[in-house]
Protein backbone atom coordinates (compact mmCIF):
# COMPACT_ATOMS: atom_id res chain seq x y z
CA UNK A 1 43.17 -37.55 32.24
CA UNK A 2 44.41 -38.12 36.00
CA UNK A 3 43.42 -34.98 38.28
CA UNK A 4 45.14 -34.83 41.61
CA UNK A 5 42.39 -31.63 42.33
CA UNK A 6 38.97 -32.99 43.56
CA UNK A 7 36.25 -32.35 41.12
CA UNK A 8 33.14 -30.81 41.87
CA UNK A 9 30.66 -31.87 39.15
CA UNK A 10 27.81 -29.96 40.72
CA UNK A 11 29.57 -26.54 40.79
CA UNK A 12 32.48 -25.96 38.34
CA UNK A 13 32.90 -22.48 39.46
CA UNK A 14 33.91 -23.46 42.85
CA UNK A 15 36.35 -25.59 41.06
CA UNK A 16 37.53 -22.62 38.55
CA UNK A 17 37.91 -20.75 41.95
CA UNK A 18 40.31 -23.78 43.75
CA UNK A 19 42.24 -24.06 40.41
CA UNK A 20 42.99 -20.20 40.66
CA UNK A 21 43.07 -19.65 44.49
CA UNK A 22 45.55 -22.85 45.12
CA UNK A 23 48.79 -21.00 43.07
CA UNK A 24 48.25 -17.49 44.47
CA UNK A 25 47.92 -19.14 47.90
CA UNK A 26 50.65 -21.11 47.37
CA UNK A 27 53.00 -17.66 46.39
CA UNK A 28 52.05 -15.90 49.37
CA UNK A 29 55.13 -16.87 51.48
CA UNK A 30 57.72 -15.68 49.06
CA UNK A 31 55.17 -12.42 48.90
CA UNK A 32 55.93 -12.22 52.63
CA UNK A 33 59.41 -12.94 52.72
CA UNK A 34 59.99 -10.09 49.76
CA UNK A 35 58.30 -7.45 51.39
CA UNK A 36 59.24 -8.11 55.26
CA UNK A 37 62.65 -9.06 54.69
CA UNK A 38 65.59 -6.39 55.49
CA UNK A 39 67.33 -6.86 51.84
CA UNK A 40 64.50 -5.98 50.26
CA UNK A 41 65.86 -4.05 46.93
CA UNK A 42 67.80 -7.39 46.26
CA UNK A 43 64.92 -9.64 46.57
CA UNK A 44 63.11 -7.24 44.09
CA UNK A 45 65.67 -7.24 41.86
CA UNK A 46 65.95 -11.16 41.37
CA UNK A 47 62.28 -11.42 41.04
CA UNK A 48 62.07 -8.52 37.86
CA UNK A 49 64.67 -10.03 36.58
CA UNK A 50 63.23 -13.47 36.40
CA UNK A 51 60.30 -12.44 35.14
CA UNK A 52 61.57 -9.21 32.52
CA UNK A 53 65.02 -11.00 31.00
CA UNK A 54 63.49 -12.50 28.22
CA UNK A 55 65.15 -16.29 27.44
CA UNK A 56 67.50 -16.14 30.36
CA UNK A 57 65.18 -15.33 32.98
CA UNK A 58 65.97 -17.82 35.57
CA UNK A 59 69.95 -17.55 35.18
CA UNK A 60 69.75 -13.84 35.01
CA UNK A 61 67.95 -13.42 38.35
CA UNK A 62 70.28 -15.83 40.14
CA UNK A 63 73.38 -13.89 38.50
CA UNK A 64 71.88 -10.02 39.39
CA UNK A 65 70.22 -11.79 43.58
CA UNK A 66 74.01 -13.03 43.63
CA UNK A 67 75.30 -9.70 42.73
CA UNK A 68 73.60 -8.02 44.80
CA UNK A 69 74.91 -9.80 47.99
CA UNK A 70 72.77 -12.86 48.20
CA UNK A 71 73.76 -16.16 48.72
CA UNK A 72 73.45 -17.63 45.18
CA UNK A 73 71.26 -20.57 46.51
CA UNK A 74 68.67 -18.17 47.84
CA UNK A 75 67.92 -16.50 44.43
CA UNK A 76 67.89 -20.10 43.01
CA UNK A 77 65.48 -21.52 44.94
CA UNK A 78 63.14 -18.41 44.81
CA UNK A 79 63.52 -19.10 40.87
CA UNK A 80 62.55 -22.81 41.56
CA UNK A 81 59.63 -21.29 44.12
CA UNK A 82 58.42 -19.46 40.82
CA UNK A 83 58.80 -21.69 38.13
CA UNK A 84 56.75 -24.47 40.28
CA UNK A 85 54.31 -22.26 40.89
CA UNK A 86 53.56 -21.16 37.81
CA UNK A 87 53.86 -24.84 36.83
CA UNK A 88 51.39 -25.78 39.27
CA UNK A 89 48.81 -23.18 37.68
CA UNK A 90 49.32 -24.27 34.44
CA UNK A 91 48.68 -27.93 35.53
CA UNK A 92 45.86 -27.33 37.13
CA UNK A 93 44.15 -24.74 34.58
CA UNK A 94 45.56 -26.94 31.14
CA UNK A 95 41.78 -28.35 30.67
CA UNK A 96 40.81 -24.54 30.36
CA UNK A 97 43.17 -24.77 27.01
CA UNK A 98 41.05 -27.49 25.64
CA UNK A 99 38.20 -24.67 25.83
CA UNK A 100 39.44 -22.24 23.58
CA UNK A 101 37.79 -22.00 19.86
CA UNK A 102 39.74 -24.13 16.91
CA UNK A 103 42.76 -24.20 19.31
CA UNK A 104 41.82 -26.21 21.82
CA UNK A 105 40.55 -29.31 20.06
CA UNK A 106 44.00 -29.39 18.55
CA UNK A 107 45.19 -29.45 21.95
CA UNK A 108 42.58 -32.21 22.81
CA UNK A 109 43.71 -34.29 19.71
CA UNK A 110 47.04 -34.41 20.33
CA UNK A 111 46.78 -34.89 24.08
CA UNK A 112 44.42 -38.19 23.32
CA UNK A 113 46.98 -39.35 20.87
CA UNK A 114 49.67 -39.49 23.39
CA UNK A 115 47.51 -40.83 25.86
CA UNK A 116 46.77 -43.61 24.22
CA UNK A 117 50.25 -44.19 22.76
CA UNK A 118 51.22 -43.79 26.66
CA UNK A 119 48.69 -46.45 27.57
CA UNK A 120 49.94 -49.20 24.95
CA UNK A 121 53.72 -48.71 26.09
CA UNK A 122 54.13 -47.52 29.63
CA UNK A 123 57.72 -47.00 29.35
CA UNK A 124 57.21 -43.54 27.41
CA UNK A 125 55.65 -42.55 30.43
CA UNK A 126 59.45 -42.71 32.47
CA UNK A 127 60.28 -41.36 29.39
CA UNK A 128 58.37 -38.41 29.61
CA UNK A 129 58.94 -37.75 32.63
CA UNK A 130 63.04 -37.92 32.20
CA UNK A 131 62.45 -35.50 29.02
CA UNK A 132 60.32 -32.88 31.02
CA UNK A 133 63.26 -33.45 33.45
CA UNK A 134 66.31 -33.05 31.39
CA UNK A 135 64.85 -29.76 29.15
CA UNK A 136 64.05 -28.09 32.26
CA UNK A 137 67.60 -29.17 33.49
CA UNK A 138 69.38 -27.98 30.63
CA UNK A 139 69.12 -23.91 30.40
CA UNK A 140 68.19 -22.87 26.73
CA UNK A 141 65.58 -20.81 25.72
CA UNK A 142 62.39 -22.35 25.39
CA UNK A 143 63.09 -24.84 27.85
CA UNK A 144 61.00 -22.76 31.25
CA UNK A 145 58.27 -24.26 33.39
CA UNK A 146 55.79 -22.42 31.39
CA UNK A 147 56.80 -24.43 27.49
CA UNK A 148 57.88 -27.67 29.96
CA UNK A 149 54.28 -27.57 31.35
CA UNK A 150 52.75 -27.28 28.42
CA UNK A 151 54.59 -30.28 26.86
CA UNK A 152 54.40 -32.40 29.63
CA UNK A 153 50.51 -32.13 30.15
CA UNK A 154 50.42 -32.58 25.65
CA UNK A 155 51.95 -35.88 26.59
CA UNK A 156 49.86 -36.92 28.92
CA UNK A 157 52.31 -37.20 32.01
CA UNK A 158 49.08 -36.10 34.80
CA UNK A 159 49.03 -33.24 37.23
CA UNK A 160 51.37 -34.68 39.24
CA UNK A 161 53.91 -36.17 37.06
CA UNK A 162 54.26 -32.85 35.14
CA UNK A 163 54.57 -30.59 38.30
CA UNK A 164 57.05 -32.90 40.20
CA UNK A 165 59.30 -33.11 36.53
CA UNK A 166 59.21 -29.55 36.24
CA UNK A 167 59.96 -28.87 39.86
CA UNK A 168 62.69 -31.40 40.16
CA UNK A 169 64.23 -30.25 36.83
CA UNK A 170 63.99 -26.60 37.72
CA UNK A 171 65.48 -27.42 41.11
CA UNK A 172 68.48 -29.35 39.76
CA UNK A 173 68.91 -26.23 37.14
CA UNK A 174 68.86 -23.40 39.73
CA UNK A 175 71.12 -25.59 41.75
CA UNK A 176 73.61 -26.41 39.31
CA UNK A 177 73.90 -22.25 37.88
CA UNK A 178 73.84 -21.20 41.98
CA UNK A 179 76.84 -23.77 42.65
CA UNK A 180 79.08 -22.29 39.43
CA UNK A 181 78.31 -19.34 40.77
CA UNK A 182 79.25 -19.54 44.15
CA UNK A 183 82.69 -21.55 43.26
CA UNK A 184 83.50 -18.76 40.64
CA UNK A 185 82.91 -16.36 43.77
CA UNK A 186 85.22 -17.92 46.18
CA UNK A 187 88.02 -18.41 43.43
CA UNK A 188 87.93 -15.48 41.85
């Protein structure tokens, strides 16, 4: 497995730790911008919603941030904010999976099997990477950073292949609902 995290062999707690610490870190801006910022009940709203509309999260929140006076691309890139980091967590936590009693060393299994399929033809790696892309570019349910992840790391993408697919994919998504938006705004 490729790991973009440095490993410490001699401590894995510290590592547990920096596998934890590096998402929560990396959410503390939007924290900051939610509570400091002067439209505060609409920057509340988007986040709930992302997280509380079950299957339409992401399109929900950029719909009710939109509604509630934000620009549309502000709501969509705090939904791309989210979904990468809780990408990012999952990528860097997935060998915890591998951990867990009868399910993991299904997980293990199938992760090996695709590795090594991966290794003998290394164009299902671009195409890996362009199917993490599209489903997380294509807003059904199922298709959210946390399932993407998931699939992505199964199939033996890496770290950093996974994130940057589910990023870019997420981007291009929140982008592409934020833009319909904002042209049904000005010609409506």
């Amino acid at each position: 497995m490729v790991c973009s995290v440095p490993q410490n062999p001699e401590n894995p707690y510290i590592q547990a730790i920096f596998n934890l610490a590096i998402p929560l870190i990396f959410s503390l801006p939007l924290i900051f911008l939610i509570i400091f910022s002067s439209n505060f009940p609409a920057y509340l709203a988007t986040i709930t919603t992302f997280f509380f509309a079950y299957g339409t999260g992401e399109i929900s929140s950029i719909v009710v941030g939109s509604s509630l006076g934000l620009n549309p691309f502000i709501p969509a890139l705090i939904v791309t904010y989210i979904e990468s980091d809780i990408s990012l967590f999952i990528t860097l936590n997935f060998d915890y999976l591998t951990k867990i009693p009868k399910l993991g060393k299904y997980i293990a299994a199938y992760e090996k099997k695709a590795e090594d399929i991966i290794k003998k033809r290394k164009s299902f790696r671009n195409i890996g990477f362009s199917f993490i892309f599209v489903m997380m570019l294509i807003p059904l349910h199922g298709t959210g950073a946390i399932t993407m992840t998931l699939a992505g790391r199964i199939l033996a993408l890496g770290e950093k292949a996974t994130w940057l697919a589910v990023t870019l994919g997420s981007l291009a998504r929140s982008l592409l609902i934020a833009l319909l938006i904002y042209v049904g705004m000005i010609y409506i």
